[in-house]
N, C-alpha and C. Protein backbone atom coordinates (compact mmCIF):
# COMPACT_ATOMS: atom_id res chain seq x y z
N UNK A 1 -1.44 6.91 -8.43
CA UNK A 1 -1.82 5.85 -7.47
C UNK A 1 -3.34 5.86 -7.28
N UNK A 2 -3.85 4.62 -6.70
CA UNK A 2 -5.54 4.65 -6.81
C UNK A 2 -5.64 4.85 -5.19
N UNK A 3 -6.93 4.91 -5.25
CA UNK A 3 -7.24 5.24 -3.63
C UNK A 3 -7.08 4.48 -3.11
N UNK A 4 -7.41 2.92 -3.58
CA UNK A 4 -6.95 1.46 -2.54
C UNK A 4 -6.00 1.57 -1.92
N UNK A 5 -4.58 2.21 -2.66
CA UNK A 5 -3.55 2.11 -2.23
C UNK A 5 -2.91 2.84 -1.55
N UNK A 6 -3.69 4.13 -1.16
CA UNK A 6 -3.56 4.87 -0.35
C UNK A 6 -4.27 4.57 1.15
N UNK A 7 -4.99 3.86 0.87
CA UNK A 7 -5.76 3.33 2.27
C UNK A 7 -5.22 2.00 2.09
N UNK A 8 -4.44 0.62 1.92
CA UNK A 8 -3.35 0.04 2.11
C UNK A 8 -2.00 0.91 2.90
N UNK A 9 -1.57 1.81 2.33
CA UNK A 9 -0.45 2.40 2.75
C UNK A 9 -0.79 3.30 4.55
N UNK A 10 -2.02 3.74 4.62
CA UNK A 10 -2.22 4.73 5.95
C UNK A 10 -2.04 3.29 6.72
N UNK A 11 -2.73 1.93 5.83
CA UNK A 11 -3.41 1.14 7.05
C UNK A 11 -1.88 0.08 7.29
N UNK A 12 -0.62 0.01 6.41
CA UNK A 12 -0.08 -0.46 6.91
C UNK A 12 1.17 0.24 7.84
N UNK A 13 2.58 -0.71 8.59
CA UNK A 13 3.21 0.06 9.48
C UNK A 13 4.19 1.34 8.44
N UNK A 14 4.18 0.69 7.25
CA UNK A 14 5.15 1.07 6.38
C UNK A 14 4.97 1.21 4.89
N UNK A 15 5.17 2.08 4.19
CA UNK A 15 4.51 1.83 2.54
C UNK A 15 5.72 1.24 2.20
N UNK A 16 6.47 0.78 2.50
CA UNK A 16 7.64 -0.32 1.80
C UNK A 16 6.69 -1.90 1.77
N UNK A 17 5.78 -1.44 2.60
CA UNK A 17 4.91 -2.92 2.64
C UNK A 17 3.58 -3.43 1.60
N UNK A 18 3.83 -2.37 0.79
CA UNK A 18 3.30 -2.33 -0.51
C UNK A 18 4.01 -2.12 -1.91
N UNK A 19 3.41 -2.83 -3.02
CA UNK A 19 4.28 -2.58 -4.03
C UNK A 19 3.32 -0.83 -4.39
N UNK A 20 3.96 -0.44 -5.76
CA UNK A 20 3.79 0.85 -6.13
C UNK A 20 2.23 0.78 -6.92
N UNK A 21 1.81 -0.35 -7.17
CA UNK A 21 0.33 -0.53 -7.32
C UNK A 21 -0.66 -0.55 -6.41
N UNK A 22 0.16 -0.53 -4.92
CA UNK A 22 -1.01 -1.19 -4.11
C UNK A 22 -1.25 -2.21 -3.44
N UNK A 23 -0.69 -3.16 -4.19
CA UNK A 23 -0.79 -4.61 -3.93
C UNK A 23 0.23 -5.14 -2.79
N UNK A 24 -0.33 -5.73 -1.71
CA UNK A 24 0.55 -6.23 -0.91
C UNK A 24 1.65 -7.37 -1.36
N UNK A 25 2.74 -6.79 -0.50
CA UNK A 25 4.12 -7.94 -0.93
C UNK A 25 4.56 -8.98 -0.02
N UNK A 26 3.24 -9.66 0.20
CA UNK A 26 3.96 -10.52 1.02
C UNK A 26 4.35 -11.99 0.58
């Protein structure tokens, strides 16, 4: 995983709220 997506994941409520790249799923 890249660091974006680790600071996506702290910053959202849930890492289900990200795909496994990072990228938001909305």
């Amino acid at each position: 995983m890249t660091a974006g997506s680790s600071v996506m994941a702290a910053s959202a409520p849930s890492t289900k709220g990200t795909s496994r790249t990072g990228v938001w799923l909305r």
